[in-house]
PDB file of N, CA and C in Angstrom:
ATOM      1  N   UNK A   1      -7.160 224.205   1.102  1.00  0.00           N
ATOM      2  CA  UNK A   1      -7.314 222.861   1.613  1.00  0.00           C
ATOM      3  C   UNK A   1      -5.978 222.131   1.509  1.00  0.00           C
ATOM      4  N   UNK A   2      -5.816 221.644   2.801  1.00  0.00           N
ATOM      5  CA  UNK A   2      -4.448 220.711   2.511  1.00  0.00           C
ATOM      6  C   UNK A   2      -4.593 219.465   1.892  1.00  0.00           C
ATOM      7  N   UNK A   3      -3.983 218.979   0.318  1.00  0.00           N
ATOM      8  CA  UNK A   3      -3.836 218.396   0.043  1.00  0.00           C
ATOM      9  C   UNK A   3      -2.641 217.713  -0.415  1.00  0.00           C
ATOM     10  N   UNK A   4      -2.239 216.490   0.335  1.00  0.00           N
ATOM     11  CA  UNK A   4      -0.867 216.026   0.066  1.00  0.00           C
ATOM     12  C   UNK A   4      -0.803 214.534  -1.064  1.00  0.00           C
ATOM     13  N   UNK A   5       0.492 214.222  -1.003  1.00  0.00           N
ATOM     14  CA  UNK A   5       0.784 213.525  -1.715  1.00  0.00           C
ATOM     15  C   UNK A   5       1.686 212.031  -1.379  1.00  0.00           C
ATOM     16  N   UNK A   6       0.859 211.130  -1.397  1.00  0.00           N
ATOM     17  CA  UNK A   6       1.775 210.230  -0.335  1.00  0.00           C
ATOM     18  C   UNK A   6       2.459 208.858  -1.092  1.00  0.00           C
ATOM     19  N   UNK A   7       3.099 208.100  -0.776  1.00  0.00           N
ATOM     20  CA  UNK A   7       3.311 206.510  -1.260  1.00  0.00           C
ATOM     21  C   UNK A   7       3.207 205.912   0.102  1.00  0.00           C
ATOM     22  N   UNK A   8       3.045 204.233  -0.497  1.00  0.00           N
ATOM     23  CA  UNK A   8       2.332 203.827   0.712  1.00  0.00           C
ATOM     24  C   UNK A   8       3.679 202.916   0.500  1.00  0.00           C
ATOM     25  N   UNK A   9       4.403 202.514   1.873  1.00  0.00           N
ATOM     26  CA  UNK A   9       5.405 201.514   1.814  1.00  0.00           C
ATOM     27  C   UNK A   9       5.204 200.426   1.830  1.00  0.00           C
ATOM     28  N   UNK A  10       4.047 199.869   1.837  1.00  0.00           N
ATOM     29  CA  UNK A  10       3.913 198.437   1.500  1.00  0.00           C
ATOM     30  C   UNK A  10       3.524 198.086   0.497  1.00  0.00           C
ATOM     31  N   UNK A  11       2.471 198.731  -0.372  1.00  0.00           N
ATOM     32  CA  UNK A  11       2.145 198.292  -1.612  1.00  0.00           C
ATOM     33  C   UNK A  11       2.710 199.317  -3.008  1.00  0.00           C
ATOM     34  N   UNK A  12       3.240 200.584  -2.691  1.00  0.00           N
ATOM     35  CA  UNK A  12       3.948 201.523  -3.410  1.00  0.00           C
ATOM     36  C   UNK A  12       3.059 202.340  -4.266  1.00  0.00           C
ATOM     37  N   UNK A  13       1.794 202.026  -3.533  1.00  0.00           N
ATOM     38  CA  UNK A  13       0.445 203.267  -4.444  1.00  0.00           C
ATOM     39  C   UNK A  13       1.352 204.222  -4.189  1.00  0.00           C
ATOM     40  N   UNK A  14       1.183 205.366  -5.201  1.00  0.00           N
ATOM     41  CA  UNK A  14       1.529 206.644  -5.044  1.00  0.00           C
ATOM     42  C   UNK A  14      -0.135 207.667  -5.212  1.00  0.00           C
ATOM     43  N   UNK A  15      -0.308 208.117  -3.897  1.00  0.00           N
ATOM     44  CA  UNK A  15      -1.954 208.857  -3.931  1.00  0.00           C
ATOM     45  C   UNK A  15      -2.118 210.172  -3.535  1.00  0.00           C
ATOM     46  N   UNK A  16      -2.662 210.618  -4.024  1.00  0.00           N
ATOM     47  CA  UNK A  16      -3.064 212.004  -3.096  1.00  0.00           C
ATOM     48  C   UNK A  16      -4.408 212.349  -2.327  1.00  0.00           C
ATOM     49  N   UNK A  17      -4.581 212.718  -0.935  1.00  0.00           N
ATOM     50  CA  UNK A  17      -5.602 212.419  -0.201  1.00  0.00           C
ATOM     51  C   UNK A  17      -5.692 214.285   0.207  1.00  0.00           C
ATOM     52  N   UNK A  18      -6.666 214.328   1.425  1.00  0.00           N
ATOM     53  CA  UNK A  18      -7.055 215.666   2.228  1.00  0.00           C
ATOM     54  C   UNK A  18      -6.931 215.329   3.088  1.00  0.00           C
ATOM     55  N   UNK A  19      -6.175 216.194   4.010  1.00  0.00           N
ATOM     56  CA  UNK A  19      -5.519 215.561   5.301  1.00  0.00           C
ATOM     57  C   UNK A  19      -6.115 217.506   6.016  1.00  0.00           C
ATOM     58  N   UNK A  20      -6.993 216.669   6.985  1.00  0.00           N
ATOM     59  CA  UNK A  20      -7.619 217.606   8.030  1.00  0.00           C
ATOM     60  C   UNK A  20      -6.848 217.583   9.439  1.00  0.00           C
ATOM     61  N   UNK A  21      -5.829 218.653   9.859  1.00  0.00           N
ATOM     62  CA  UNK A  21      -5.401 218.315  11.306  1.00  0.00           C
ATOM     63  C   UNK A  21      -4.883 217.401  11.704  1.00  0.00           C
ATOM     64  N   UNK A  22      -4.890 216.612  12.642  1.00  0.00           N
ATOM     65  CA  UNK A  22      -3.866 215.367  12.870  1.00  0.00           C
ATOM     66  C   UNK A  22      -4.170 214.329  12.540  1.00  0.00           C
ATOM     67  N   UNK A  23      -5.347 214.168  11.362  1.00  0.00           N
ATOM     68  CA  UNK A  23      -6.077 213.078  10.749  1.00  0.00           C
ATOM     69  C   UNK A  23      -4.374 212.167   9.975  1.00  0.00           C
ATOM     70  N   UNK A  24      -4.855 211.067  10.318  1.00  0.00           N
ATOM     71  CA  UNK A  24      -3.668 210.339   9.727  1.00  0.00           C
ATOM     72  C   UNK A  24      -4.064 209.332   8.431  1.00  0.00           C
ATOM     73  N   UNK A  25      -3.839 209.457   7.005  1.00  0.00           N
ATOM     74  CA  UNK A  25      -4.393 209.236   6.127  1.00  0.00           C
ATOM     75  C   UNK A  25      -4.083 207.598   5.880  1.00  0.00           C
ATOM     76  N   UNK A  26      -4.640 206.771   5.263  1.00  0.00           N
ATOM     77  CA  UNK A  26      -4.088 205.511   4.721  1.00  0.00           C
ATOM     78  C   UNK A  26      -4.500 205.594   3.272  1.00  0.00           C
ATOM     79  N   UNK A  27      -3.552 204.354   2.795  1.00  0.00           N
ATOM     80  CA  UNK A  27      -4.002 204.105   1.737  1.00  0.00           C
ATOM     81  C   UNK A  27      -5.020 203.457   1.458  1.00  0.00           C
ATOM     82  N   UNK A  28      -5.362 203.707  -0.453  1.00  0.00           N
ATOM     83  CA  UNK A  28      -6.827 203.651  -0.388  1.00  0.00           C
ATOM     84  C   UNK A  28      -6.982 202.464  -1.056  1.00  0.00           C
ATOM     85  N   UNK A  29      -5.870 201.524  -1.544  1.00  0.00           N
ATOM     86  CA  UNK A  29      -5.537 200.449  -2.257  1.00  0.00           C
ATOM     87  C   UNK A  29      -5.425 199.009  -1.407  1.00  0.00           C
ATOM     88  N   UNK A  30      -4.659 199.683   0.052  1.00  0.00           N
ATOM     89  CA  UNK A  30      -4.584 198.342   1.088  1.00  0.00           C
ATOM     90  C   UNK A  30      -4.412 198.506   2.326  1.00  0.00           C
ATOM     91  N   UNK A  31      -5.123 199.832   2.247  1.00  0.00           N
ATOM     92  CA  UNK A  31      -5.271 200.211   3.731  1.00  0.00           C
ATOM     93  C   UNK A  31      -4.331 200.758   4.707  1.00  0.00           C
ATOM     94  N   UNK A  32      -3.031 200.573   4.526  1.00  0.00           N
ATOM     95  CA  UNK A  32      -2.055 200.472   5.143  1.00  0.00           C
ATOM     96  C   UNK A  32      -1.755 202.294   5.882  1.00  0.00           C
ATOM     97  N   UNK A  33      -1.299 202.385   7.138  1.00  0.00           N
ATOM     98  CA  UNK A  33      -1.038 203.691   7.268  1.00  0.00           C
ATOM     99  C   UNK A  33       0.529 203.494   7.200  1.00  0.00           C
ATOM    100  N   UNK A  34       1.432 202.959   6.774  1.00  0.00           N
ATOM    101  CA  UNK A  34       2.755 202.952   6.615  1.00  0.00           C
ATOM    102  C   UNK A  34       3.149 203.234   5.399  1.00  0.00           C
ATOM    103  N   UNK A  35       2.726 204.782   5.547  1.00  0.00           N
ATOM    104  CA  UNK A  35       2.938 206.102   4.614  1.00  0.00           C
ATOM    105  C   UNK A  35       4.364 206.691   4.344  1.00  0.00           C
ATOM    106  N   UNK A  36       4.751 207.236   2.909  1.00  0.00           N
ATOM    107  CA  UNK A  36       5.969 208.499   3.138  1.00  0.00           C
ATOM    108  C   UNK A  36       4.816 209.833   2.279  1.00  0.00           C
ATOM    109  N   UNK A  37       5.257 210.414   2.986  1.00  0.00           N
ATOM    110  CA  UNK A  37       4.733 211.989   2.579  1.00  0.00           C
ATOM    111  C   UNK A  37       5.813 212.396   1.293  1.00  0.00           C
ATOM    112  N   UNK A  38       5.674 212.637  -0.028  1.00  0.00           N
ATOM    113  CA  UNK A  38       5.900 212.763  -1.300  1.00  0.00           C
ATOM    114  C   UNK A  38       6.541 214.499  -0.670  1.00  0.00           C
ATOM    115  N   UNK A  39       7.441 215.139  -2.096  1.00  0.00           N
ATOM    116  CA  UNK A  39       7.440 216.581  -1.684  1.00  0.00           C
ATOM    117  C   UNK A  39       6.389 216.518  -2.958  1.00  0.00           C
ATOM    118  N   UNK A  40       5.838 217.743  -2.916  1.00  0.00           N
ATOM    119  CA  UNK A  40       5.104 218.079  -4.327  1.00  0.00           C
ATOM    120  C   UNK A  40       5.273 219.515  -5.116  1.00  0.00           C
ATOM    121  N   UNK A  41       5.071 219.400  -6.046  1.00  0.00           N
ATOM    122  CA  UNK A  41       5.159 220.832  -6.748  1.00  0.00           C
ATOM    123  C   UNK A  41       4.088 222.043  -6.378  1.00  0.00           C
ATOM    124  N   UNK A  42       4.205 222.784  -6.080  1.00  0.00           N
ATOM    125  CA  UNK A  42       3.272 223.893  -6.009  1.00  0.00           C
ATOM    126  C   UNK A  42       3.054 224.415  -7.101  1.00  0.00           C
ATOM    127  N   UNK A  43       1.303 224.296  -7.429  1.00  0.00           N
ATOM    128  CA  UNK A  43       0.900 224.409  -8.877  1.00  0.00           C
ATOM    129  C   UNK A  43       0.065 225.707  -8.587  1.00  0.00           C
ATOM    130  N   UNK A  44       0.413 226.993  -8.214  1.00  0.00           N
ATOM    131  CA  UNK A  44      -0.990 228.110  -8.012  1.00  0.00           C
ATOM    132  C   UNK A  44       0.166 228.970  -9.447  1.00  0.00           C
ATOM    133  N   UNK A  45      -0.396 230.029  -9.448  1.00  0.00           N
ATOM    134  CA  UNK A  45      -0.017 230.877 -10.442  1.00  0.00           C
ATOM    135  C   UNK A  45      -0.579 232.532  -9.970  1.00  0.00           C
ATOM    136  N   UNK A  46       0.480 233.553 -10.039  1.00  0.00           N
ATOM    137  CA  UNK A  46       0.245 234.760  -9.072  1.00  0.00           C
ATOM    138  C   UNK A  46       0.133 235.895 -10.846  1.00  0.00           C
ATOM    139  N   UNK A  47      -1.021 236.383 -10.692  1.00  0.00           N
ATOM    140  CA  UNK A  47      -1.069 237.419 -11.509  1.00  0.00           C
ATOM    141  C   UNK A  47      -0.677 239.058 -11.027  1.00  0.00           C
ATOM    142  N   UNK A  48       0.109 240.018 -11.224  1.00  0.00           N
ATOM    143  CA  UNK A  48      -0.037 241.308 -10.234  1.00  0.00           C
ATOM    144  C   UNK A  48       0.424 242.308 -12.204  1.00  0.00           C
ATOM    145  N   UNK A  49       0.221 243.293 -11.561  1.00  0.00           N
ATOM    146  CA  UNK A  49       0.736 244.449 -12.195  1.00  0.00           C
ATOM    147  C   UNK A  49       1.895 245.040 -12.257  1.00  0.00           C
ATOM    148  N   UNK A  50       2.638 245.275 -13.573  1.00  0.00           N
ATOM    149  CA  UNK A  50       3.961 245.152 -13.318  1.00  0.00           C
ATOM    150  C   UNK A  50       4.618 246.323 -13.511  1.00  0.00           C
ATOM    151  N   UNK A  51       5.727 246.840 -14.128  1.00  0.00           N
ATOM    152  CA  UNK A  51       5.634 248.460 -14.392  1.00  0.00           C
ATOM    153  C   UNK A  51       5.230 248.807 -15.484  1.00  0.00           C
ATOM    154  N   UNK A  52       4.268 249.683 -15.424  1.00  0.00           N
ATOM    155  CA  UNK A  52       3.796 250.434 -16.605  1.00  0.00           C
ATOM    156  C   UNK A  52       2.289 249.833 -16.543  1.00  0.00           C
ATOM    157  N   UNK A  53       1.992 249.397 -15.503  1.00  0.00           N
ATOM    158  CA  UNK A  53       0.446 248.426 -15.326  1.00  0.00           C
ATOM    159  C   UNK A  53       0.349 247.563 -16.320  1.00  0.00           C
ATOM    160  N   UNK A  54       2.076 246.928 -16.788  1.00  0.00           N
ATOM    161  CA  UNK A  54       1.478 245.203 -17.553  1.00  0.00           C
ATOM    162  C   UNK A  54       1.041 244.087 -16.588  1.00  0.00           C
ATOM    163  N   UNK A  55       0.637 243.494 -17.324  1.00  0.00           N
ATOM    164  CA  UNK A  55      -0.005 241.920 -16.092  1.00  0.00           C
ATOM    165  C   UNK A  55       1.223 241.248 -16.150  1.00  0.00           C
ATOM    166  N   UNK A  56       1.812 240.783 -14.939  1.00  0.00           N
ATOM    167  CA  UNK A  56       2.786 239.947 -15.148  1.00  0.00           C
ATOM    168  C   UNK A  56       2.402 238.189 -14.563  1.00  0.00           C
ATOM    169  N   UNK A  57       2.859 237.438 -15.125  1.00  0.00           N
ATOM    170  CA  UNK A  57       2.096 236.284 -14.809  1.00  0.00           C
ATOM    171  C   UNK A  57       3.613 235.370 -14.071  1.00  0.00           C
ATOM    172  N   UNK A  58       3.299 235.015 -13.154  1.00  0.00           N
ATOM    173  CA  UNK A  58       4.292 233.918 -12.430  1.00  0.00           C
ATOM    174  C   UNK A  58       4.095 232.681 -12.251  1.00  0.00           C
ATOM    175  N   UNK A  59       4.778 231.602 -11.976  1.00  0.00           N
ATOM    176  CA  UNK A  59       4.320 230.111 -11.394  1.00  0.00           C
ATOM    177  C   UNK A  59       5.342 229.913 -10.616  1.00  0.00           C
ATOM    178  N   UNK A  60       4.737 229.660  -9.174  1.00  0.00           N
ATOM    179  CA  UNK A  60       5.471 228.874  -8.137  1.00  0.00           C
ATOM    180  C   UNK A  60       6.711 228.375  -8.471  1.00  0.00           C
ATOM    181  N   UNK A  61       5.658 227.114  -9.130  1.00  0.00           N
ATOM    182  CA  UNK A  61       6.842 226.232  -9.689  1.00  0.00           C
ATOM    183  C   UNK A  61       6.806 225.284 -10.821  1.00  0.00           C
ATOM    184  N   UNK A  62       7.573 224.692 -11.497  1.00  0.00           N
ATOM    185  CA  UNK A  62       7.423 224.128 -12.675  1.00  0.00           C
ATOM    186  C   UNK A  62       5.996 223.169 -12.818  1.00  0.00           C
ATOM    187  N   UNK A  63       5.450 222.895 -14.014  1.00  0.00           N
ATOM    188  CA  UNK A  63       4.211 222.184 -13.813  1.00  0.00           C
ATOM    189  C   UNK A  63       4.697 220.489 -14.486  1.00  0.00           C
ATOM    190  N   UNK A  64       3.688 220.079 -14.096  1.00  0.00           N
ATOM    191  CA  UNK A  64       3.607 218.445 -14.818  1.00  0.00           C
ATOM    192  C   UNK A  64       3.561 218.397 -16.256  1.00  0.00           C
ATOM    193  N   UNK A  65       3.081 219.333 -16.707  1.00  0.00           N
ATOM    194  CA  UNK A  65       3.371 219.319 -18.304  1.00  0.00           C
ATOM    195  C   UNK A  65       4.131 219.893 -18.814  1.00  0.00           C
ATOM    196  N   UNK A  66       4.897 219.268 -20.370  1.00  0.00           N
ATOM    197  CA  UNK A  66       6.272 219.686 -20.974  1.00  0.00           C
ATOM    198  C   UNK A  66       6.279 220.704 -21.301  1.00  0.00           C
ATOM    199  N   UNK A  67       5.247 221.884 -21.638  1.00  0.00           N
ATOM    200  CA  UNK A  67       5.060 223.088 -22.235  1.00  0.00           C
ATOM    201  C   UNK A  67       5.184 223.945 -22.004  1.00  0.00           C
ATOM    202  N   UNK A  68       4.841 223.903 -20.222  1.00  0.00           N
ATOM    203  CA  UNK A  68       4.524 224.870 -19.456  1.00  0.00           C
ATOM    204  C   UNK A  68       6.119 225.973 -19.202  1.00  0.00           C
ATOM    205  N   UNK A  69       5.717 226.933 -18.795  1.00  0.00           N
ATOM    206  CA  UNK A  69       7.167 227.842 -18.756  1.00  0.00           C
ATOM    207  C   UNK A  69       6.277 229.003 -17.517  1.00  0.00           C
ATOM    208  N   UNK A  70       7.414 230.077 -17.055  1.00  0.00           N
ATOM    209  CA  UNK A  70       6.825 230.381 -15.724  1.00  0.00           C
ATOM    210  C   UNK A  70       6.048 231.378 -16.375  1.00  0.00           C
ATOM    211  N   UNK A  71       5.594 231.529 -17.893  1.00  0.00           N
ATOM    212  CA  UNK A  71       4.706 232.573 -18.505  1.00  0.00           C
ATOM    213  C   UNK A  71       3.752 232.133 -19.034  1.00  0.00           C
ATOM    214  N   UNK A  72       3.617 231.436 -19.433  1.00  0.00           N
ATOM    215  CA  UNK A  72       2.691 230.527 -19.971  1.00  0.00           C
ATOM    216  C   UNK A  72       2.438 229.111 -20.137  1.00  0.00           C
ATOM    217  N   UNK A  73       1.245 228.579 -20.787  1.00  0.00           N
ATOM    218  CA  UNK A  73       1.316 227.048 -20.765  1.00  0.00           C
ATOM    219  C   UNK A  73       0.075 226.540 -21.667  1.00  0.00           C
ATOM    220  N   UNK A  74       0.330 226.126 -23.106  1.00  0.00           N
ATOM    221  CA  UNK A  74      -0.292 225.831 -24.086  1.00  0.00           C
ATOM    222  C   UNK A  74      -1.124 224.921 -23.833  1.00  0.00           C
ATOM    223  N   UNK A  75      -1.025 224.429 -22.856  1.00  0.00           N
ATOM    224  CA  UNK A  75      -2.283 223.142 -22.642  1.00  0.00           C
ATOM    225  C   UNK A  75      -2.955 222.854 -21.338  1.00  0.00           C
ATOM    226  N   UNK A  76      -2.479 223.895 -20.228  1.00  0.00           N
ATOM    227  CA  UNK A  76      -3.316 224.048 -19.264  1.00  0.00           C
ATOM    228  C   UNK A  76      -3.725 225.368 -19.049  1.00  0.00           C
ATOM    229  N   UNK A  77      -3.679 226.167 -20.368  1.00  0.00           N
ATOM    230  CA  UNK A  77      -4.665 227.353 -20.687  1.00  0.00           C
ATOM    231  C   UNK A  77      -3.790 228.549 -19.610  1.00  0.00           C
ATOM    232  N   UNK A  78      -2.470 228.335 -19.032  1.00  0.00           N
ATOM    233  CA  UNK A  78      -2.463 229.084 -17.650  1.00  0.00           C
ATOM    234  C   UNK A  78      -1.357 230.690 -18.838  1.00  0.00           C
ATOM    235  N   UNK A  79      -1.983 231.798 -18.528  1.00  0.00           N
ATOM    236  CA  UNK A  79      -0.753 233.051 -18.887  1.00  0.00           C
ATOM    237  C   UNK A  79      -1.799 233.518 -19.732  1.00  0.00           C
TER     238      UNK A  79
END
């Protein structure tokens, strides 16, 4: 599901909505569609088999919490 991440230029909510196709999202604070599209982090995490059939654990990309590392992460349970 596409979910993005937006600020709204008039009132400076920062939100994240589901944006279906050429659906054009507003904000949910003042309505406004005079949007910027945020970049965001890609939060999935890829498990595969590595040599010798260890599990190797990856992350996209860095997470929102201080802990996290691309192997593990003490408080969102991820590795």
């Amino acid at each position: 599901m596409p979910i993005f991440e937006f600020k709204c230029n008039d009132c400076q909510n920062e939100f994240e909505t589901l944006v279906m196709g050429s659906a054009k999202p507003e904000c949910p604070s003042c309505n406004s569609m005079d949007l910027m599209k945020l970049m965001s982090a890609c939060g999935f995490v890829s498990k595969s088999a590595g040599p010798g059939g260890q599990t190797q654990t990856t992350s996209s990309a860095a997470s929102g919490c201080g802990s996290c590392s691309s192997s593990s992460c003490s408080s969102c349970s991820i590795g």
